[in-house]
C-alpha atoms as a PDB file:
ATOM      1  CA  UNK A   1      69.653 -36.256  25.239  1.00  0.00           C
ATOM      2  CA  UNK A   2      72.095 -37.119  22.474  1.00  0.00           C
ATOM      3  CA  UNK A   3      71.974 -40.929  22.421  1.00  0.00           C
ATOM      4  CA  UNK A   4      67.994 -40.028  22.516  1.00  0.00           C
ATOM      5  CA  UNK A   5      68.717 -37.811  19.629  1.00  0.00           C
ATOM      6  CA  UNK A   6      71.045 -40.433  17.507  1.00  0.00           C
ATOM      7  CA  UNK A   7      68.551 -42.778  17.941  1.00  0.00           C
ATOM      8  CA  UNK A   8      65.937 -41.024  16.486  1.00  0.00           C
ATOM      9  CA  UNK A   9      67.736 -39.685  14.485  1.00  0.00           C
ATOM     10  CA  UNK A  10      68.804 -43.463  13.096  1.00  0.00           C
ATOM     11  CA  UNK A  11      65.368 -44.356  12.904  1.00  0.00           C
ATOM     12  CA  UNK A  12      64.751 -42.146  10.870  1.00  0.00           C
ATOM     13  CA  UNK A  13      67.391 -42.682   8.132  1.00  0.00           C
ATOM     14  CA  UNK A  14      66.842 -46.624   8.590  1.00  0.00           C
ATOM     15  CA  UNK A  15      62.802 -45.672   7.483  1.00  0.00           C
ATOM     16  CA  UNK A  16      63.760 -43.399   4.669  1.00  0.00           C
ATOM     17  CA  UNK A  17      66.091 -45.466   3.274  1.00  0.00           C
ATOM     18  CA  UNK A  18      63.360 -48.630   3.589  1.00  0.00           C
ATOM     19  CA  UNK A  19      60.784 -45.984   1.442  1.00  0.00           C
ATOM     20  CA  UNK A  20      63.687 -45.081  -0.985  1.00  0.00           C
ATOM     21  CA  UNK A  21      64.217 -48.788  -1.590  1.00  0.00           C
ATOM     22  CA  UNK A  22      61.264 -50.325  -0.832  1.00  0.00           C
ATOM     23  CA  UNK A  23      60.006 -50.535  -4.858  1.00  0.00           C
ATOM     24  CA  UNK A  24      63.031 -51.405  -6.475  1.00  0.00           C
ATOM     25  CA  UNK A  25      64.164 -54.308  -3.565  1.00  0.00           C
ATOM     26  CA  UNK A  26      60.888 -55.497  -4.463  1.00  0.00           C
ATOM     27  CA  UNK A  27      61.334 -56.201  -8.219  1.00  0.00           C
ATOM     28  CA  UNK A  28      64.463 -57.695  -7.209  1.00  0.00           C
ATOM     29  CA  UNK A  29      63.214 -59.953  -5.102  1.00  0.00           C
ATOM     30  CA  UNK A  30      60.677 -60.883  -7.878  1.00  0.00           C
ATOM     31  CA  UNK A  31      63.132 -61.656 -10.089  1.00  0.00           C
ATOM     32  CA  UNK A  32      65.277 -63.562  -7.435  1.00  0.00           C
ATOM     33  CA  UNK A  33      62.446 -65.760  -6.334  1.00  0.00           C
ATOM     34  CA  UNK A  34      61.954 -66.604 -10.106  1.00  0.00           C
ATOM     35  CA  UNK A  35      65.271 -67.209 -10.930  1.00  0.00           C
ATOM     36  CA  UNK A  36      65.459 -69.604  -7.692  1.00  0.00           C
ATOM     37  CA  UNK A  37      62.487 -71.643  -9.165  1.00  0.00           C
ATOM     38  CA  UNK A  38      64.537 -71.921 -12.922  1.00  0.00           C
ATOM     39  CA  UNK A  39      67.407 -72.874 -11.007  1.00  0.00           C
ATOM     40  CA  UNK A  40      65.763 -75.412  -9.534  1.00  0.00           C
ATOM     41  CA  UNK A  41      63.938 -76.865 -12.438  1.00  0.00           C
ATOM     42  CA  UNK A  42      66.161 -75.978 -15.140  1.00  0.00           C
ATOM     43  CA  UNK A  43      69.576 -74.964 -14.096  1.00  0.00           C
ATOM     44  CA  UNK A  44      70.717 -71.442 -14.846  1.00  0.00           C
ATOM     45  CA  UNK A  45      72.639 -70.060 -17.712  1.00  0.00           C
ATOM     46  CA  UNK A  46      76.320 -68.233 -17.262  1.00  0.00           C
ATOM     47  CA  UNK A  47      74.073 -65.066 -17.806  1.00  0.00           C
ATOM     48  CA  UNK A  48      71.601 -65.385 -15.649  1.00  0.00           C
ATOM     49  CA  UNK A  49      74.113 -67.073 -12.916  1.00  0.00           C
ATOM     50  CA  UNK A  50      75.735 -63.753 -13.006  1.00  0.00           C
ATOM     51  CA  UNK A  51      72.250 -61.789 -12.753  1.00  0.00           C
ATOM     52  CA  UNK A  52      71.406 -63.480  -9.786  1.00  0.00           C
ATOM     53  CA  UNK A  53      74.886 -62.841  -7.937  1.00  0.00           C
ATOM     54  CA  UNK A  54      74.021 -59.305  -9.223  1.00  0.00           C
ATOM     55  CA  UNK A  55      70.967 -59.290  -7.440  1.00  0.00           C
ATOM     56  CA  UNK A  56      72.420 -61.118  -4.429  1.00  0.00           C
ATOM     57  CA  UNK A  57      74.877 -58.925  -3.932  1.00  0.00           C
ATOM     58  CA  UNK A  58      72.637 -55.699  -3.833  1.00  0.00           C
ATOM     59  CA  UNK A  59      70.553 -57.435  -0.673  1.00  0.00           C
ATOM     60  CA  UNK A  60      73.924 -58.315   1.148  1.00  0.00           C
ATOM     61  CA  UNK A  61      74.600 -54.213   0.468  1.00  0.00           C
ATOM     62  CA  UNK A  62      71.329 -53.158   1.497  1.00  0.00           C
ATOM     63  CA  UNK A  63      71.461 -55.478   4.903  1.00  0.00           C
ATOM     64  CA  UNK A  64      74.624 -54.742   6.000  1.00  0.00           C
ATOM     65  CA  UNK A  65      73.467 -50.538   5.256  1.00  0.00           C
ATOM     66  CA  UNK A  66      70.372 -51.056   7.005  1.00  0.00           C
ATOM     67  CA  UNK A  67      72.353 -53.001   9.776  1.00  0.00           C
ATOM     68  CA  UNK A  68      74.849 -50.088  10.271  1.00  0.00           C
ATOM     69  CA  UNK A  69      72.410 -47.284  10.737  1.00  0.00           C
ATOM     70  CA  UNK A  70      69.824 -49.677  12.595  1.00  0.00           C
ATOM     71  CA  UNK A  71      69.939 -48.030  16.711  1.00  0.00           C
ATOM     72  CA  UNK A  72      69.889 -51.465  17.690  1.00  0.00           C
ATOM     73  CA  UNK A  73      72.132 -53.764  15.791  1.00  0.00           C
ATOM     74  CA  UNK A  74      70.849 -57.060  18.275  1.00  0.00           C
ATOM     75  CA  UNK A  75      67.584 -56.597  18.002  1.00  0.00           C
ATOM     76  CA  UNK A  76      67.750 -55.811  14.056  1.00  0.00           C
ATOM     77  CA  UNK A  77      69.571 -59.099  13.672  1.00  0.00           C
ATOM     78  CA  UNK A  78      66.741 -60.904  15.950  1.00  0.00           C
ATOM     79  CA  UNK A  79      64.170 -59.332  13.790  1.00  0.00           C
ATOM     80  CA  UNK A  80      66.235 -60.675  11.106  1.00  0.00           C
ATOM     81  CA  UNK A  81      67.512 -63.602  11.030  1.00  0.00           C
ATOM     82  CA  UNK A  82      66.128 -64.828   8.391  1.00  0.00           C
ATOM     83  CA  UNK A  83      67.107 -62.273   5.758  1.00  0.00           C
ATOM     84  CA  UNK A  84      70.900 -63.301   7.305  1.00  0.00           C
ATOM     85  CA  UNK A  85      70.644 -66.852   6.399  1.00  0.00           C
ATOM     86  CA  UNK A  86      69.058 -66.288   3.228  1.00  0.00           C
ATOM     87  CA  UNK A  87      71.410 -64.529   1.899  1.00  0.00           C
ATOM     88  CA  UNK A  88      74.510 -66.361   3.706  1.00  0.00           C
ATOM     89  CA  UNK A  89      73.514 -69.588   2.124  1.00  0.00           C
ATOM     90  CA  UNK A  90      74.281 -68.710  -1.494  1.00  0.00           C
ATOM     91  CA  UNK A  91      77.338 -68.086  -0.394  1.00  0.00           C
ATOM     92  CA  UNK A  92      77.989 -71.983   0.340  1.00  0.00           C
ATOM     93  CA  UNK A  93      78.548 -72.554  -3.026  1.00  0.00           C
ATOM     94  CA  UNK A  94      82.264 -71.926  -2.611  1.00  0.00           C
ATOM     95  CA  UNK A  95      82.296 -75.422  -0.736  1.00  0.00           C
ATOM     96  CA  UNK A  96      82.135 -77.094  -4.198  1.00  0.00           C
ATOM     97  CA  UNK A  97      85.739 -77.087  -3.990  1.00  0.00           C
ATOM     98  CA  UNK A  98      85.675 -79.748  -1.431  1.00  0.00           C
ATOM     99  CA  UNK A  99      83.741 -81.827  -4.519  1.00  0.00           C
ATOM    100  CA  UNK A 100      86.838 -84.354  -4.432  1.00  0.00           C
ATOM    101  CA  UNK A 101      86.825 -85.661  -1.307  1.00  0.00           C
ATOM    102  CA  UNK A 102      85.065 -88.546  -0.530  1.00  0.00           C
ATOM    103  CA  UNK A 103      84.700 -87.997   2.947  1.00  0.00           C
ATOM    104  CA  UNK A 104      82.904 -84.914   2.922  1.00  0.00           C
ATOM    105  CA  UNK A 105      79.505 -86.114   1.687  1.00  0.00           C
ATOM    106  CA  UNK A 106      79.070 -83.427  -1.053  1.00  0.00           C
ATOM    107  CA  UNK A 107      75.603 -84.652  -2.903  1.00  0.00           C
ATOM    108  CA  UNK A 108      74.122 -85.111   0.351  1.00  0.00           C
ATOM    109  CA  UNK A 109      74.929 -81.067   1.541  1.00  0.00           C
ATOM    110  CA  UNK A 110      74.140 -79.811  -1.968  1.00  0.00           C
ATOM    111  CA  UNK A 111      70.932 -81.436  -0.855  1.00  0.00           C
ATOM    112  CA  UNK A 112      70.942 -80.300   2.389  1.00  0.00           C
ATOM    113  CA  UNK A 113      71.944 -76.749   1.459  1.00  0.00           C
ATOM    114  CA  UNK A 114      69.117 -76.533  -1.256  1.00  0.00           C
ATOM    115  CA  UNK A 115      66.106 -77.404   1.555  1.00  0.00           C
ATOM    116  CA  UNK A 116      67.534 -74.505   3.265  1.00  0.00           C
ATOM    117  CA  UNK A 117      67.751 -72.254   0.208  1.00  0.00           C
ATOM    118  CA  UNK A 118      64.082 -73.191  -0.420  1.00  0.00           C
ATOM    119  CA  UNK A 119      62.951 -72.903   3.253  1.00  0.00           C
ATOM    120  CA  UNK A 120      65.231 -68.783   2.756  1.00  0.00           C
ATOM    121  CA  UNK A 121      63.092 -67.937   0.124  1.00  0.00           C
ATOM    122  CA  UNK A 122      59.668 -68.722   1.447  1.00  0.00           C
ATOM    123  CA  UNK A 123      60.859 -65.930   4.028  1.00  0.00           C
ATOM    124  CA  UNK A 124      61.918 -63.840   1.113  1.00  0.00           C
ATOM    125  CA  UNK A 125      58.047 -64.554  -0.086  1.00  0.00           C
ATOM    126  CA  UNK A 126      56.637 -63.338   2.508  1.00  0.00           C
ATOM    127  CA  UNK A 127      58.450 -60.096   2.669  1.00  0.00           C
ATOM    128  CA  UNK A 128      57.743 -59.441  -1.244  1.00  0.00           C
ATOM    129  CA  UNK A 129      54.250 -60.015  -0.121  1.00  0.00           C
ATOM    130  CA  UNK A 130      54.310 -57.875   3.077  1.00  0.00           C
ATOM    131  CA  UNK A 131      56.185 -55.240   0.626  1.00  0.00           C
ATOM    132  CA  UNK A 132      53.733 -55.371  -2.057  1.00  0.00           C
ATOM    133  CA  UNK A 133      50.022 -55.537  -0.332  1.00  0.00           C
ATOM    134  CA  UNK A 134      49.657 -53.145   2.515  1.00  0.00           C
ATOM    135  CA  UNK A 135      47.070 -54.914   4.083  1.00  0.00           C
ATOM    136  CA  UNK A 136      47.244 -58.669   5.185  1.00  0.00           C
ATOM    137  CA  UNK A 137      43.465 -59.691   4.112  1.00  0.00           C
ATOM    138  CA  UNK A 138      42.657 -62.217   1.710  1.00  0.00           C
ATOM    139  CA  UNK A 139      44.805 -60.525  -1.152  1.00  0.00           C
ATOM    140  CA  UNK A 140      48.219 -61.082   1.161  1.00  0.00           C
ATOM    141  CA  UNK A 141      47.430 -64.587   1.892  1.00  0.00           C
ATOM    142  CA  UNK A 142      46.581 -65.774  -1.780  1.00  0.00           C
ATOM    143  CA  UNK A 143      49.413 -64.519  -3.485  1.00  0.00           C
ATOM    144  CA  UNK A 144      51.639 -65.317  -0.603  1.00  0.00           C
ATOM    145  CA  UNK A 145      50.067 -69.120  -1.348  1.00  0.00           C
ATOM    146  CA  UNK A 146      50.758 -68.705  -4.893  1.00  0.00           C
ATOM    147  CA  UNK A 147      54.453 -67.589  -4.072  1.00  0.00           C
ATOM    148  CA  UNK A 148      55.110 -70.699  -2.018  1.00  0.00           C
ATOM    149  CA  UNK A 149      53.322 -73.024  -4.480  1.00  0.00           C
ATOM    150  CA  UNK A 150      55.137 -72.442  -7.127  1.00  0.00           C
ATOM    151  CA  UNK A 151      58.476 -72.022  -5.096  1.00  0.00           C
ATOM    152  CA  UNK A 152      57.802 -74.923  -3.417  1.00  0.00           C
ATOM    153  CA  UNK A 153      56.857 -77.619  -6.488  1.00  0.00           C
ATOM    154  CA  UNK A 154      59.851 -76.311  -8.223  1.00  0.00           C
ATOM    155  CA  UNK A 155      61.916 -77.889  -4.718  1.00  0.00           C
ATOM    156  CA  UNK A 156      60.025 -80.927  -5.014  1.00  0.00           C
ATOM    157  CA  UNK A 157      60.547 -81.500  -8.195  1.00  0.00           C
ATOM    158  CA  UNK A 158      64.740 -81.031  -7.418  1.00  0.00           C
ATOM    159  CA  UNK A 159      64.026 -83.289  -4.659  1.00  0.00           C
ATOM    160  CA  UNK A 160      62.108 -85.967  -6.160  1.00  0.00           C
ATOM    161  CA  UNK A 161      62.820 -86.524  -9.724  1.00  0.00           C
ATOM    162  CA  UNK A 162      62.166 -88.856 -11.461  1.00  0.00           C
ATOM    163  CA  UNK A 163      59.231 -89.649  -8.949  1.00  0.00           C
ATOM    164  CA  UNK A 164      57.621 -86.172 -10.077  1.00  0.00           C
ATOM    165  CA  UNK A 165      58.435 -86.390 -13.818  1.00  0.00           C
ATOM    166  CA  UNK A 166      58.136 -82.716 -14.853  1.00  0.00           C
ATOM    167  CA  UNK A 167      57.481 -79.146 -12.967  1.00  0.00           C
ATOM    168  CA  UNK A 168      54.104 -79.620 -13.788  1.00  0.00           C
ATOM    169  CA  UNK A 169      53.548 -83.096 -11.858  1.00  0.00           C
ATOM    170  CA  UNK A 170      55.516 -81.466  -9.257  1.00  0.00           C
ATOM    171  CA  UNK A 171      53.023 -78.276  -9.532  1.00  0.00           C
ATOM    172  CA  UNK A 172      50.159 -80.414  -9.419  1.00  0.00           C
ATOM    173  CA  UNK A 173      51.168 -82.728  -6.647  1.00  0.00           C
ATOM    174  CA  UNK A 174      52.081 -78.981  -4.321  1.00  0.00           C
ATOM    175  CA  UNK A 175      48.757 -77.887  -5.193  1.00  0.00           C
ATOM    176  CA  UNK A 176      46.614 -80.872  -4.045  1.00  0.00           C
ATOM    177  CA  UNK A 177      49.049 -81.106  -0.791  1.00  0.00           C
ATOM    178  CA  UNK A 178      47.964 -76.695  -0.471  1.00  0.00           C
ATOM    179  CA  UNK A 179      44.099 -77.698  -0.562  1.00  0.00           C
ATOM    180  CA  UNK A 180      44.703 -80.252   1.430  1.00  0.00           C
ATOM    181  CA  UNK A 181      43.598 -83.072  -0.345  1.00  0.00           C
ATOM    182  CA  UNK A 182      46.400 -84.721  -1.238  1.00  0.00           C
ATOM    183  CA  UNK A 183      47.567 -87.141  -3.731  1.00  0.00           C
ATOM    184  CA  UNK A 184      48.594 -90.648  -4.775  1.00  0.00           C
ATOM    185  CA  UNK A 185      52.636 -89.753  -4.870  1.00  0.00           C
ATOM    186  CA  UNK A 186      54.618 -90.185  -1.203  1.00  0.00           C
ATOM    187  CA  UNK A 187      57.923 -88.488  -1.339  1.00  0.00           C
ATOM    188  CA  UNK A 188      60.612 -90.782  -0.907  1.00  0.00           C
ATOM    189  CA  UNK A 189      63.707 -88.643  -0.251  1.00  0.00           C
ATOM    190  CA  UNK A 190      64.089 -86.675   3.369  1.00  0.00           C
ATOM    191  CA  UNK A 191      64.070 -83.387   2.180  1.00  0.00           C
ATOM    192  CA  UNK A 192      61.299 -83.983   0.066  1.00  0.00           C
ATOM    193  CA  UNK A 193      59.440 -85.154   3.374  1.00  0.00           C
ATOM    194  CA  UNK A 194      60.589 -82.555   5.046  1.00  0.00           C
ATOM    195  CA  UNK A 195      59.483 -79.935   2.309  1.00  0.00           C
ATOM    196  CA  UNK A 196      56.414 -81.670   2.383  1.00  0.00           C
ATOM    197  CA  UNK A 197      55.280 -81.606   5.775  1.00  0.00           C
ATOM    198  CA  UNK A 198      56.305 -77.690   6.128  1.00  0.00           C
ATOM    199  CA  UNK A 199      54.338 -77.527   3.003  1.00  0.00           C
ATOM    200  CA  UNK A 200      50.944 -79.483   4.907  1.00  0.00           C
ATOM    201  CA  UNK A 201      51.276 -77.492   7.821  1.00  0.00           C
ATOM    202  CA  UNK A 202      51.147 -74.256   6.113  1.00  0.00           C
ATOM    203  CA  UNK A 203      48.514 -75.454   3.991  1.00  0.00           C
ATOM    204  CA  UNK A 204      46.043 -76.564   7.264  1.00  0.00           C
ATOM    205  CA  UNK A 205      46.759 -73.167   8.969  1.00  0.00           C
ATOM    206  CA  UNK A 206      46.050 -71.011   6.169  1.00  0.00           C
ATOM    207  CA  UNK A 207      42.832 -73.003   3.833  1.00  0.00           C
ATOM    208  CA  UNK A 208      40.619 -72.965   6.649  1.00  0.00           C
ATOM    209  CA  UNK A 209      41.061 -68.910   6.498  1.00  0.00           C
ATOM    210  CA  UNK A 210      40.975 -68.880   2.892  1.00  0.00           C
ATOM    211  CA  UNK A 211      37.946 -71.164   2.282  1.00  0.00           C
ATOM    212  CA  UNK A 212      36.257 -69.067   5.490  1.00  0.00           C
ATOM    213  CA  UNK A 213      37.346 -65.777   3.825  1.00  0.00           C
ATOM    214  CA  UNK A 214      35.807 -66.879   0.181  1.00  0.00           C
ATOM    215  CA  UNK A 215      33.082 -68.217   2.035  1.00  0.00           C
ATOM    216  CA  UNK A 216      32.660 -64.471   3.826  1.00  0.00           C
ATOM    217  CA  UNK A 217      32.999 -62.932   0.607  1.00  0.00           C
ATOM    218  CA  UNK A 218      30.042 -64.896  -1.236  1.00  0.00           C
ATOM    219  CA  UNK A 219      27.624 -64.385   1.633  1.00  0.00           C
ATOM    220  CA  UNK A 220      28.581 -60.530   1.882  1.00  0.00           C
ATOM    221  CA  UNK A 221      27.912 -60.569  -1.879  1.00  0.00           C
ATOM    222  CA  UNK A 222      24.714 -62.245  -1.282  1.00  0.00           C
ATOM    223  CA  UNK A 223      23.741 -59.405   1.578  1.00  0.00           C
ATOM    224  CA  UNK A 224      24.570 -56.592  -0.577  1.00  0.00           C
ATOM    225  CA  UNK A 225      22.525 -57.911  -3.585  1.00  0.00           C
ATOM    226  CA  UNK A 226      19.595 -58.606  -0.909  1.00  0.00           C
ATOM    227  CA  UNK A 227      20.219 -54.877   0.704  1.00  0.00           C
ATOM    228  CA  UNK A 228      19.886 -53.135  -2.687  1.00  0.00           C
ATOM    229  CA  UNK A 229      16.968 -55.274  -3.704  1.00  0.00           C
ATOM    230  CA  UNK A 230      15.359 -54.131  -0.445  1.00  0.00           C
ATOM    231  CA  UNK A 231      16.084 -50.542  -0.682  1.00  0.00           C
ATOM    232  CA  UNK A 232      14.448 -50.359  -4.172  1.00  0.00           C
ATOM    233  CA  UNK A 233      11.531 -52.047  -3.340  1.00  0.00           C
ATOM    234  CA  UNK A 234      11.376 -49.136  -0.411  1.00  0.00           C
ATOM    235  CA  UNK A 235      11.724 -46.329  -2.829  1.00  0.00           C
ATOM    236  CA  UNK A 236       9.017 -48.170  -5.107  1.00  0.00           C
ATOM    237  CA  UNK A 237       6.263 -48.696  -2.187  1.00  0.00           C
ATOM    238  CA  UNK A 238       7.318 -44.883  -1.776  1.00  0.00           C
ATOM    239  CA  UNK A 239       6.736 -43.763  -5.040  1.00  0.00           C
ATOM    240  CA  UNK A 240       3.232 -46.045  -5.209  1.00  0.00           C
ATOM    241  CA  UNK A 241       2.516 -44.528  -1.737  1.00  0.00           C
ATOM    242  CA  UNK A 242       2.609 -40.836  -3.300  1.00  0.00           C
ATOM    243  CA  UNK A 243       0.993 -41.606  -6.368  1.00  0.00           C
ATOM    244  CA  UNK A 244      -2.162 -43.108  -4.370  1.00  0.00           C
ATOM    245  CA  UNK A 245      -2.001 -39.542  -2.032  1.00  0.00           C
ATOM    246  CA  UNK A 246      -1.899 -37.611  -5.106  1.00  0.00           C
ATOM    247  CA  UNK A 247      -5.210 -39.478  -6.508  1.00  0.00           C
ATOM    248  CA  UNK A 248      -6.784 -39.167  -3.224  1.00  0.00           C
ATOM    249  CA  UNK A 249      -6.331 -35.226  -3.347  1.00  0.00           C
ATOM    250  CA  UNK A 250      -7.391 -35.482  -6.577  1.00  0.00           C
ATOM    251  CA  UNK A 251     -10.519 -37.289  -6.282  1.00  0.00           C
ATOM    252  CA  UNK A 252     -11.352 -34.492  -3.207  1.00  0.00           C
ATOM    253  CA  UNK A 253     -11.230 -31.601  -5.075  1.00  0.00           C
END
């Protein structure tokens, strides 16, 4: 009975601290996911270096909380994963002090590292998403689309300048590859390719439902308009109906 007890009684700290810190984690992660996209097309500045570590270092706080009082510290981490790695890879940046030597291929895990800081903060997307729209209909998966868009140009245009000349080629190019119909430009780096076929596959599993759920929304549109139509002509046949009874009983009398 008192493991039973603990364990509910975890549970229930673990979900009031998620409601506590459900709003302000997600502004955070707003603001992480667009400093992540300057970083990546502009650099950051000493300031907002520091406000990212800031904001880095409150998610590290909040996971490793959440992990303590979790019943079920495995199957947290499982669940997880994810949220570990994205916020163990900033951490990586300490390696820079191996910069000097030549046989540790810096430039190409700086490369390396970035791919996986891009592929972390899709997952961090998806939870801002999941955080900030209740209900995974066609609201969820449009902004979530948005969210990697952007995220993701700003990684191809890391990736493959000079090819993509400017975040907006590199915006442009991410948004033909999410519609699916493509463009001129090949990437020529591996990470780029790699970036871009996670990008394609995401894009074919989710603009069928998009297009089908736009497509739903027109036609239910349509039915509605046709439905009210409908039910005034009803209440005018009625009204015409009553008006010819009422001259009938007239014309009787």
């Amino acid at each position: 009975m008192d493991k039973e007890r603990a364990y509910q009684e975890r549970t229930e700290l673990l979900y009031q601290i998620n409601e506590l810190l459900d709003f302000p984690l997600l502004l955070l992660s707003i603001v992480w996911l667009i400093l992540i996209v300057i970083d990546f097309v502009y650099g950051l500045s000493p300031f907002l270096r520091r406000a990212n570590d800031v904001i880095w270092s409150m998610f590290i706080v909040d996971f490793f909380v959440e992990l303590y009082i979790a019943p079920k510290k495995k199957a947290y981490l499982e669940e997880n994963w994810l949220v570990a790695l994205s916020l163990f890879l900033p951490a990586l940046r300490i390696l820079k002090i191996f910069r000097g030597f030549r046989l540790f291929k810096f430039s190409n895990f700086i490369r390396s590292f970035n791919l996986a800081r891009i592929l972390s903060s899709f997952n961090r997307s998806i939870r801002t998403v999941r955080k900030a729209v209740k209900q995974r209909g066609l609201e969820y998966v449009l902004i979530l689309t948005a969210l990697v868009t952007f995220i993701g140009a700003a990684g191809m245009y890391y990736f493959e300048y000079p090819g993509l000349k400017s975040y907006g080629d590199a915006f442009w190019w991410t948004a033909m590859i999410m519609t699916t119909i493509g463009s001129d430009y090949w990437p020529k780096t591996a990470e780029g390719r790699v970036l871009t076929f996670l990008l394609s596959v995401y894009a074919f599993a989710i603009f069928g439902y998009i297009t089908a759920a736009i497509a739903s929304l027109l036609v239910g549109k349509e039915k509605e308009a046709s439905s009210k139509e409908i039910s005034e002509l009803r209440k005018e046949v009625q009204r015409l109906s009553s008006e010819i009874s009422r001259f009938s009983e007239l014309e009787k009398k």
